[in-house]
Protein backbone atom coordinates (compact mmCIF):
# COMPACT_ATOMS: atom_id res chain seq x y z
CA UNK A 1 10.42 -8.98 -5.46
CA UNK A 2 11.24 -5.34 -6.51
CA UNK A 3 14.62 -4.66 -7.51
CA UNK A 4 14.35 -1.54 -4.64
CA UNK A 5 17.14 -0.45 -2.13
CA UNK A 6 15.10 1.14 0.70
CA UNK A 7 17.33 3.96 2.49
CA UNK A 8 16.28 5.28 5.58
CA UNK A 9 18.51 7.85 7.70
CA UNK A 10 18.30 8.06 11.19
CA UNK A 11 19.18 9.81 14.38
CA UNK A 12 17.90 9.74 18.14
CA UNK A 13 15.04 8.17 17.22
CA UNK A 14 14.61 4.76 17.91
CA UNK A 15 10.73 4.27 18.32
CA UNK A 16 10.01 6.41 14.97
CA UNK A 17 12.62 4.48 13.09
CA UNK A 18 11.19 0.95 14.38
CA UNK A 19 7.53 2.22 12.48
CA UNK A 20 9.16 3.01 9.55
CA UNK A 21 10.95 -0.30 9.12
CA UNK A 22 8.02 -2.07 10.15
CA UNK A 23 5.64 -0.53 7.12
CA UNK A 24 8.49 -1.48 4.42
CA UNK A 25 8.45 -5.09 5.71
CA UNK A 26 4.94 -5.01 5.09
CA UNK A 27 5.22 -4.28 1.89
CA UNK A 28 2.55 -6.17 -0.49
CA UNK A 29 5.73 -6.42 -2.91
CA UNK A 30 8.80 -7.11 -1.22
CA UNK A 31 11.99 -4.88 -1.84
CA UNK A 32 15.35 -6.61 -2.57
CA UNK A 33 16.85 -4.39 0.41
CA UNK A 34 16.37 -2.08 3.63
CA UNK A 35 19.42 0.07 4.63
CA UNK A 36 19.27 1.90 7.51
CA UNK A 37 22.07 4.58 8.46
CA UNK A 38 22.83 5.83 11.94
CA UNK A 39 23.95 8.70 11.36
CA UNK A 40 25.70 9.06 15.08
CA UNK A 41 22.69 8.17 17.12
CA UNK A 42 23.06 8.12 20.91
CA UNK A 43 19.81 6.63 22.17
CA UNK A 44 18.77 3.08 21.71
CA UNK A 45 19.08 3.11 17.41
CA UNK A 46 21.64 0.60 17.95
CA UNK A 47 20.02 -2.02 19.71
CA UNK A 48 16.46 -1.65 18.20
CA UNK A 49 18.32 -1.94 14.89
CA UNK A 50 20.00 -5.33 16.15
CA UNK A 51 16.57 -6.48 16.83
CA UNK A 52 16.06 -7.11 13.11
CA UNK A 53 18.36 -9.16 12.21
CA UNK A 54 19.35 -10.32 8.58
CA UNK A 55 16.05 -8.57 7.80
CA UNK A 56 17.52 -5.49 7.39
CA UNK A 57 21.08 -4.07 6.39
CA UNK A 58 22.29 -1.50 9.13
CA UNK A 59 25.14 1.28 8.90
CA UNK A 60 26.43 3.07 11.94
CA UNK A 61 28.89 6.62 10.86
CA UNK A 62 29.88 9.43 12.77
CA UNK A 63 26.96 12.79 12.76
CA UNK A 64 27.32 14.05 9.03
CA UNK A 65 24.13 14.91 8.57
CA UNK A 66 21.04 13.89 6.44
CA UNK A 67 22.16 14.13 2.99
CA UNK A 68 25.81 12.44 3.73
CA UNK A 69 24.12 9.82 5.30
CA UNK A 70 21.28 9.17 2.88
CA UNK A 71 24.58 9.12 0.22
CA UNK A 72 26.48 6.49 2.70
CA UNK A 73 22.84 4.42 1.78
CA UNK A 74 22.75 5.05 -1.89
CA UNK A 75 26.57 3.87 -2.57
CA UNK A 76 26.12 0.55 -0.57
CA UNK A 77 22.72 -0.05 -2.70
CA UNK A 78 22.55 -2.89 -5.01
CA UNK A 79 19.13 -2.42 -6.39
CA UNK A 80 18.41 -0.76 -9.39
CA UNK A 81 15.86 1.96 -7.43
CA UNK A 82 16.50 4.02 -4.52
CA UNK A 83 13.34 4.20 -2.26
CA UNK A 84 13.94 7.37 0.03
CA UNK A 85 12.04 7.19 3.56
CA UNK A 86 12.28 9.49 6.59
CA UNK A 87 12.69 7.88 9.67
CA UNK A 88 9.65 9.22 11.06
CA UNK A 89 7.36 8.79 7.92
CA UNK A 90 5.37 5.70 6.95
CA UNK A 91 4.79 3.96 3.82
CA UNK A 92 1.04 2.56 3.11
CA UNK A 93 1.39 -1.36 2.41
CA UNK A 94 0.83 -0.26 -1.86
CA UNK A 95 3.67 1.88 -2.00
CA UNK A 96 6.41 -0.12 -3.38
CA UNK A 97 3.76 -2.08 -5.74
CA UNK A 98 2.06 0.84 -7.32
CA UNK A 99 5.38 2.68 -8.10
CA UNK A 100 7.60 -0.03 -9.51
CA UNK A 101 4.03 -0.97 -12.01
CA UNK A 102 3.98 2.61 -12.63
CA UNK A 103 8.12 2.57 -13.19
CA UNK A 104 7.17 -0.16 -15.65
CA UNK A 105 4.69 1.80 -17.65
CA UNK A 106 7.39 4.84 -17.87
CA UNK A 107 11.02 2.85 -18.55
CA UNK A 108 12.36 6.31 -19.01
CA UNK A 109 11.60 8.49 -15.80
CA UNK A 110 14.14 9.11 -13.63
CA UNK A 111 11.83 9.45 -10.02
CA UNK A 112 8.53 8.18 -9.68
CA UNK A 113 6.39 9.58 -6.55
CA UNK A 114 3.06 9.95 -5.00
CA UNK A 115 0.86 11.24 -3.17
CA UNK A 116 0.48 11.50 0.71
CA UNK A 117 -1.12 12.43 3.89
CA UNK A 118 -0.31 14.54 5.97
CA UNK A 119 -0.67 12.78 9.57
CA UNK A 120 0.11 14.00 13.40
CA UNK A 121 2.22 12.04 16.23
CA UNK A 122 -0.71 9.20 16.30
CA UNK A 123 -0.36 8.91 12.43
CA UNK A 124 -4.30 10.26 12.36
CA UNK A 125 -4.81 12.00 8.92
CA UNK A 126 -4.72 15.34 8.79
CA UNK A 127 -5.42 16.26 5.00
CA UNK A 128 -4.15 14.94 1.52
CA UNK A 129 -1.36 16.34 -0.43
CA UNK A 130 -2.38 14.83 -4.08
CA UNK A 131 0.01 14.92 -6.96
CA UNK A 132 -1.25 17.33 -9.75
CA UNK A 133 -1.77 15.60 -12.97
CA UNK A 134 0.65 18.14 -15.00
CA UNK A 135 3.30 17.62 -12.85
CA UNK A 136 4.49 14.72 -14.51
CA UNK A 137 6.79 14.32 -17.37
CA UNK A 138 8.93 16.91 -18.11
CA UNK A 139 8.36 18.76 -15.13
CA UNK A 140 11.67 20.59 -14.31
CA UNK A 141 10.36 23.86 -15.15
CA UNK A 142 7.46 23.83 -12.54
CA UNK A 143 10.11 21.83 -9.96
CA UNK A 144 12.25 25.11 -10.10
CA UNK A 145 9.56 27.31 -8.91
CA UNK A 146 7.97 24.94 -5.98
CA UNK A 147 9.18 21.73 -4.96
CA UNK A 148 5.87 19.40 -5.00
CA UNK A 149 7.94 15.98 -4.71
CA UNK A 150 8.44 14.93 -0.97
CA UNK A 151 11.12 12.63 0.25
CA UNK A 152 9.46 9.84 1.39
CA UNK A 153 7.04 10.08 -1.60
CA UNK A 154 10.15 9.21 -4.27
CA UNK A 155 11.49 5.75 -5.76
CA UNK A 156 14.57 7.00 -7.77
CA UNK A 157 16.97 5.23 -10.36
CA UNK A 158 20.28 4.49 -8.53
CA UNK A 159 22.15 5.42 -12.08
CA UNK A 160 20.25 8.87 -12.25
CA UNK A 161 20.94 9.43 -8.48
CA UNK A 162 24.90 8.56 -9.66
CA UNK A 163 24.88 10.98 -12.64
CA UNK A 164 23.02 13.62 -10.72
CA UNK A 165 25.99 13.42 -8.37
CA UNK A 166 24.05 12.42 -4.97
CA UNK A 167 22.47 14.79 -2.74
CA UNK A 168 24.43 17.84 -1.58
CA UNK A 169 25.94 17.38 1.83
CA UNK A 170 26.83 21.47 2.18
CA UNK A 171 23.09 21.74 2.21
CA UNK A 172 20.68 21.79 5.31
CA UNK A 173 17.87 22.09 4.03
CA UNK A 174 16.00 21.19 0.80
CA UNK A 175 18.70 18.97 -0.15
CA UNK A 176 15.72 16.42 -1.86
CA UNK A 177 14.75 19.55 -3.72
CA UNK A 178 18.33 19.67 -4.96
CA UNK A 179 18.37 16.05 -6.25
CA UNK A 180 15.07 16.24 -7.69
CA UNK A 181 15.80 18.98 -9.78
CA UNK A 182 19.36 17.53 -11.09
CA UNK A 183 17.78 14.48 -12.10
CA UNK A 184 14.24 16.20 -13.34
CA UNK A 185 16.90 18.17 -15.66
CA UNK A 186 17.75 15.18 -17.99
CA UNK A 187 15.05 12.39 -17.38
CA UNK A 188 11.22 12.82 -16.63
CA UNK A 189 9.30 12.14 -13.76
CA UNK A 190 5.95 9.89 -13.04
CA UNK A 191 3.53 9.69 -10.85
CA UNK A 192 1.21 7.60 -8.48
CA UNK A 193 -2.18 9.76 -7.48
CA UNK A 194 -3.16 7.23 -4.90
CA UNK A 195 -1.29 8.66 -1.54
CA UNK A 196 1.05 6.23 -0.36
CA UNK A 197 2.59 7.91 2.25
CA UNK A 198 2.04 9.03 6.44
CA UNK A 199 3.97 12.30 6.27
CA UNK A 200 4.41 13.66 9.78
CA UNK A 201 3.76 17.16 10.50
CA UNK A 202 4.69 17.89 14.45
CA UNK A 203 7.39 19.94 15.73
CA UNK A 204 8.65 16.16 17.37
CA UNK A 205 8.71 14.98 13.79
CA UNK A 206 10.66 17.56 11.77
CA UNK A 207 14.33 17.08 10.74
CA UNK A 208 14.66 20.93 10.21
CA UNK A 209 13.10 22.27 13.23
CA UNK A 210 16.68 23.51 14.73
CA UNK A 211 17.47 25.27 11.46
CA UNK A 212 17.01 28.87 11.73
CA UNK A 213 14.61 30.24 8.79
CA UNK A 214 17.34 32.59 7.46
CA UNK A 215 19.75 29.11 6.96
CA UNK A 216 16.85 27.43 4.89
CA UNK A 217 16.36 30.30 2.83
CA UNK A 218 19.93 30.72 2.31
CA UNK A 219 20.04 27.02 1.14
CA UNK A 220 16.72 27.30 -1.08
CA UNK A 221 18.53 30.52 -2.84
CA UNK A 222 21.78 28.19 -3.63
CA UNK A 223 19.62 25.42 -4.69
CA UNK A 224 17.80 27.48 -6.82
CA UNK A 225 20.68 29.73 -8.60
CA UNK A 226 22.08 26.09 -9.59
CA UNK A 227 19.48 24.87 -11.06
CA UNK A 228 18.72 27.87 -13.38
CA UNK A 229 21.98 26.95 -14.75
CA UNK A 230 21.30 23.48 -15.67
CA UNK A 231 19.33 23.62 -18.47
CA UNK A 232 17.83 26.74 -20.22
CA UNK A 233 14.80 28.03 -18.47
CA UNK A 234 12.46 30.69 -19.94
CA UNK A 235 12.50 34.20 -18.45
CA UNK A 236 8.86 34.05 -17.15
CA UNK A 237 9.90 30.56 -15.42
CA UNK A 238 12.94 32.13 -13.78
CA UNK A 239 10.60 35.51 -12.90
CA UNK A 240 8.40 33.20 -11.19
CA UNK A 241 11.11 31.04 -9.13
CA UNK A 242 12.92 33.88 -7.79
CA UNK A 243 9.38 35.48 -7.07
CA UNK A 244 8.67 32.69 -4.79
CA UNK A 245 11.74 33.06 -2.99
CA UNK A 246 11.34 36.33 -2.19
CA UNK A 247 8.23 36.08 -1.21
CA UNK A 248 9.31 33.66 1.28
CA UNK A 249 11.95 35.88 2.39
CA UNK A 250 9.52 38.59 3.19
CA UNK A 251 7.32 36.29 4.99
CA UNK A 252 10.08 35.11 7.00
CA UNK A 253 11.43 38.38 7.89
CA UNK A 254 8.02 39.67 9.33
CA UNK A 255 7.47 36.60 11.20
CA UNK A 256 10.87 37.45 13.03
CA UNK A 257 9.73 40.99 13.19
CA UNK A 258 11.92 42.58 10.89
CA UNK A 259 9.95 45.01 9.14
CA UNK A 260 12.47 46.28 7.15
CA UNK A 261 13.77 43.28 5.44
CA UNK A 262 10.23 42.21 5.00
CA UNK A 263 9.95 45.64 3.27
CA UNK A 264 12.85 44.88 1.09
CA UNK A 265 12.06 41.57 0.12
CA UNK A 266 8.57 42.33 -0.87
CA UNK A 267 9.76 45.23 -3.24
CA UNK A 268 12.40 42.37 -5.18
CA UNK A 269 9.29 40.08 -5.12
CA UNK A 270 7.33 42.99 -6.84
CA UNK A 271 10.30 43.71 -9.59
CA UNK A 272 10.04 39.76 -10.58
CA UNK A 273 6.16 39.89 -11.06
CA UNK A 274 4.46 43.73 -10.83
CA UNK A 275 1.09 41.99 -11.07
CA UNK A 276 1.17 39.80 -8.48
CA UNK A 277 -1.22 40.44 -5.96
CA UNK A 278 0.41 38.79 -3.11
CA UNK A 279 3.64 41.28 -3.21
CA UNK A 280 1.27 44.17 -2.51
CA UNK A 281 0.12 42.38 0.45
CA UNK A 282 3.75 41.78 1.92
CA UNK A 283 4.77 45.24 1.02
CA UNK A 284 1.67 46.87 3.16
CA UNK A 285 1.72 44.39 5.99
CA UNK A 286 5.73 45.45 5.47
CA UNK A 287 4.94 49.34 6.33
CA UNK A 288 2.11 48.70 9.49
CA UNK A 289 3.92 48.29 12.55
CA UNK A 290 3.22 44.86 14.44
CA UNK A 291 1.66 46.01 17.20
CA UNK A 292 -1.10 47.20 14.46
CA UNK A 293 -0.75 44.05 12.70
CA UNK A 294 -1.83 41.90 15.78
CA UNK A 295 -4.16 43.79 16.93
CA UNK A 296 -6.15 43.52 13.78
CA UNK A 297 -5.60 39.99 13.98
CA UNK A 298 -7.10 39.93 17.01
CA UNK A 299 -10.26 41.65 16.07
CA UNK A 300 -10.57 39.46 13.16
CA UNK A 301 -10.68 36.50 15.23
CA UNK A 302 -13.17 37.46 17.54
């Protein structure tokens, strides 16, 4: 048996949650523990949770959101891992047993992931994220400019989650990004090629669908400015992080149709890297009214 705590949070989603459950008792190595917390559901959660009996260890708590309940799971943990799994996502009946031999190789990393696929609803495969060989190690450098380590993907030590002080409740989005980054500052991280994971990618499946774009950002641009501050990080590193971001910004902001902050965000993109194509490409799209814009895309797609 694998000396894994399994956390799952959950909320208004009582089939999802029952297929999640389901692929961790299947398991080909058992984990010591699965802890579920209801994080204020008000469908059936409660009654499909019943259903499993001692087989599972359920918590029911007021609406806190995701990272407050995902810390209610980690303090009432008793194994030495944390296994993070959305309650819509599905582990592949390896998981548990390629990580914890890979944990074994590695004594010192702090997270070990994988990779996964992403799936629709009907869990049919829709394409492969694969880990990247260099991103594993000391990767906390290329974690601050793109977060490549997905939730349901990790297996975490419970002592690094404690010294990393837990996942951010303030934060809405990107909150995994957060912890990732606090532990990747101090320990390194491994990983398992072989995807191990369904990810689901439909509008029914996302936790941050009702967060408005400018929130996320906001959050990524906290997440970010704290992490530059744990640890020193080269000036070319940081250039490229807060490129990313605003990049994203200005992506964001045409999407909503606001041409101006596109405009502006795509000129801070250019002052982090001049020779980067892409913030050319913002800052024109930026200038050529929508109307233009779609009707080229039109034409294109003919």
């Amino acid at each position: 048996m694998a000396d894994v705590s399994v956390v799952i949070a959950t909320r208004n989603r009582a089939t999802l949650v029952k297929q999640a459950i389901d692929s961790v008792l299947a398991q080909s190595e058992p984990v010591r523990e699965i802890i579920i917390v209801d994080d204020g559901s008000t469908d059936d959660t409660r009654s499909v949770l019943a259903g499993y009996g001692a087989r599972i260890r359920s918590i029911h708590a007021n609406h806190g959101g995701a990272s407050a309940a995902r810390n209610n799971g980690i303090r009432e943990a008793n194994g030495e891992w944390i296994a993070f799994l959305d309650d819509d996502d599905v582990w592949l009946p390896a998981k548990i047993e390629r990580q914890m031999a890979a944990a074994r190789q590695t004594p010192a990393a702090g997270i070990v992931y994988c990779s996964d696929y992403a799936v629709d609803d009907s869990l049919e495969v829709l394409y492969e994220r694969a880990a990247r060989p260099e991103n594993r190690g000391d990767v906390f450098d290329r974690l601050i400019v793109r977060n490549f380590i997905f939730t349901s993907c990790v297996i975490a030590r419970r002592d690094a989650i404690q010294e990393a002080g837990y996942m951010d409740v303030a934060l809405q989005f990107a909150e995994d990004w957060d912890l990732w980054l606090k532990i990747a500052a101090n320990r390194p991280a491994e990983c398992v090629f072989e995807p191990l994971v369904l990810y689901r990618q439909s509008a029914s499946g996302c936790l941050t669908r009702d967060i408005k774009p400018e929130k996320r950002l906001r959050d990524m641009e906290r997440i970010l400015a704290r992490a530059i501050g744990l640890r020193t990080v080269s000036a070319a590193v940081r250039r490229q992080a807060w490129f990313e971001l605003e990049r994203n910004w200005a992506t964001v902001s045409l999407h909503d149709g606001s041409q101006r902050e596109a405009f502006r965000h795509a000129l801070r993109a250019t002052s982090f890297r001049p020779g980067a194509p892409e913030s050319y490409r913002i800052l024109a799209y930026s200038l050529v009214p929508k109307r233009i814009r779609d009707w080229a895309k039109a034409i294109l797609a003919r």
